[in-house]
C-alpha atoms as a PDB file:
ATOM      1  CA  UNK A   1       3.628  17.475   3.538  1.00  0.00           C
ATOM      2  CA  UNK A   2       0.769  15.369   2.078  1.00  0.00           C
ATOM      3  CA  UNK A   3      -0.244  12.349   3.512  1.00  0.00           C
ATOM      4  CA  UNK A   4      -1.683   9.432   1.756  1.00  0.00           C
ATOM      5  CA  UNK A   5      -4.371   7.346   2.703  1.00  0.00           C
ATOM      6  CA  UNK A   6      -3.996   3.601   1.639  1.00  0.00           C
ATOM      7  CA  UNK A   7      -6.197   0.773   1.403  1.00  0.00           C
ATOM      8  CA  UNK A   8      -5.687  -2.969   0.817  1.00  0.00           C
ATOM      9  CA  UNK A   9      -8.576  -4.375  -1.485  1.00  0.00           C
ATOM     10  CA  UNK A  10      -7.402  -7.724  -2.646  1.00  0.00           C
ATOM     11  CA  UNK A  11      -5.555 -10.378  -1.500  1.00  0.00           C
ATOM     12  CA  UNK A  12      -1.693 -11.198  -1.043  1.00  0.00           C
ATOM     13  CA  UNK A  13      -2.194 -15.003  -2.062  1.00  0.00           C
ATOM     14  CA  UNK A  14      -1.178 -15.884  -5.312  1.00  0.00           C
ATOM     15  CA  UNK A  15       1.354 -12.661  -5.833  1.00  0.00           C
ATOM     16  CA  UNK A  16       4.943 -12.725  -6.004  1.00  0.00           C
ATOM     17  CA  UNK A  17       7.496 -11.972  -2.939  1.00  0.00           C
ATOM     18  CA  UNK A  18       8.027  -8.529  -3.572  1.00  0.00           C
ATOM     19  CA  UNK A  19       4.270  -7.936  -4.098  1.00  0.00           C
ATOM     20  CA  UNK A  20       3.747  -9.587  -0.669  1.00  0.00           C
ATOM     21  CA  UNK A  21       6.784  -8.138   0.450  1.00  0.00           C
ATOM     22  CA  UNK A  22       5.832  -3.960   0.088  1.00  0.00           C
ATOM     23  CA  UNK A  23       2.327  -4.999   1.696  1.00  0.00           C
ATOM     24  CA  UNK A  24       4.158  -5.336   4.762  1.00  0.00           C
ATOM     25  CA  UNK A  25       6.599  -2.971   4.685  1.00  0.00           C
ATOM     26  CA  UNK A  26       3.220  -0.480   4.173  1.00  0.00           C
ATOM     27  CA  UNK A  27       1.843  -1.768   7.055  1.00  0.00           C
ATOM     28  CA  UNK A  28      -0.997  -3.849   5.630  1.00  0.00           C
ATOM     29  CA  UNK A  29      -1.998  -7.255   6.636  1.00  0.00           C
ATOM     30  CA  UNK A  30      -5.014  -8.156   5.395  1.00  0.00           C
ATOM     31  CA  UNK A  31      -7.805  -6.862   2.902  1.00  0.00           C
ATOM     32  CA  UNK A  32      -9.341  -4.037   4.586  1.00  0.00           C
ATOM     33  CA  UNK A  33      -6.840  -2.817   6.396  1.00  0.00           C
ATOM     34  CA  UNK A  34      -5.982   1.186   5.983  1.00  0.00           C
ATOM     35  CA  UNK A  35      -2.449   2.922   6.976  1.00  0.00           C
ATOM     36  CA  UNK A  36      -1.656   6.462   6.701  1.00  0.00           C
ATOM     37  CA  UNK A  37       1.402   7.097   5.206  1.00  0.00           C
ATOM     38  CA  UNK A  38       3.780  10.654   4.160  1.00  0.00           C
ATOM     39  CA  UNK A  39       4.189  11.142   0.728  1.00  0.00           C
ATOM     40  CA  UNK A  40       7.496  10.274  -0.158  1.00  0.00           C
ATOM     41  CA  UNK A  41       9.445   8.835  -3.226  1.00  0.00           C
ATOM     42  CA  UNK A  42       9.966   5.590  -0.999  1.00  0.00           C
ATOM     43  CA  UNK A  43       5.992   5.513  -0.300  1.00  0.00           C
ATOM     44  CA  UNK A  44       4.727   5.929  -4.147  1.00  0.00           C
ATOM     45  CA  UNK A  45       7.653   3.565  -5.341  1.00  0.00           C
ATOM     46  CA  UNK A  46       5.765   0.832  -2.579  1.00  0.00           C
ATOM     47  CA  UNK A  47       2.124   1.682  -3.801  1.00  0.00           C
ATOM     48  CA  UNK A  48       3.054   1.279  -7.468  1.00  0.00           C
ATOM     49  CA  UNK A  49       4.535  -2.151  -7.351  1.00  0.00           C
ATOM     50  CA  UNK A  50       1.667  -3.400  -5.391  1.00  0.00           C
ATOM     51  CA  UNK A  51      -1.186  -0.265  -7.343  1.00  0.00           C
ATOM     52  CA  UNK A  52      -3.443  -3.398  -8.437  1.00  0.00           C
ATOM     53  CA  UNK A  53      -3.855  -4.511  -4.754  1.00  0.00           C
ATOM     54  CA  UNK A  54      -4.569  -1.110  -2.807  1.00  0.00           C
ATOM     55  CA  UNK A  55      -6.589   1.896  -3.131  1.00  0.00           C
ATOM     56  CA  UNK A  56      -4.962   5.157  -2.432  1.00  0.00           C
ATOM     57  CA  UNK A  57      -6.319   8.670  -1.207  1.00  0.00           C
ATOM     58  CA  UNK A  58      -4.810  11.851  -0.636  1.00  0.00           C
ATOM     59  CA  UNK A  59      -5.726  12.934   2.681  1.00  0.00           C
ATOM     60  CA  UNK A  60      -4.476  16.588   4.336  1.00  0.00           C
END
């Protein structure tokens, strides 16, 4: 299964819960900080609500 390689960019402050909210449940705490995460439907649905804040690679 593909893995996904995320990255946060910008800051938490000033977004709304849910925003602030999937950060967390990704695993990412402050700007800078990169998780590794299987591609799932759970996963994407996480990086999309939160797309503007993160960078995301595919990674094998």
């Amino acid at each position: 299964m593909a893995r996904l390689k995320v990255t946060q960019v910008r800051s938490e402050i000033g977004t709304k819960r849910n925003q602030r909210e999937s950060l967390r449940s990704l695993g990412l705490k402050r700007i800078n900080d990169v998780v590794v995460k299987e591609d799932r439907p759970e996963i994407r649905g996480m990086i999309f609500t939160v797309n503007h804040l993160v960078k995301v690679e595919e990674v094998e």
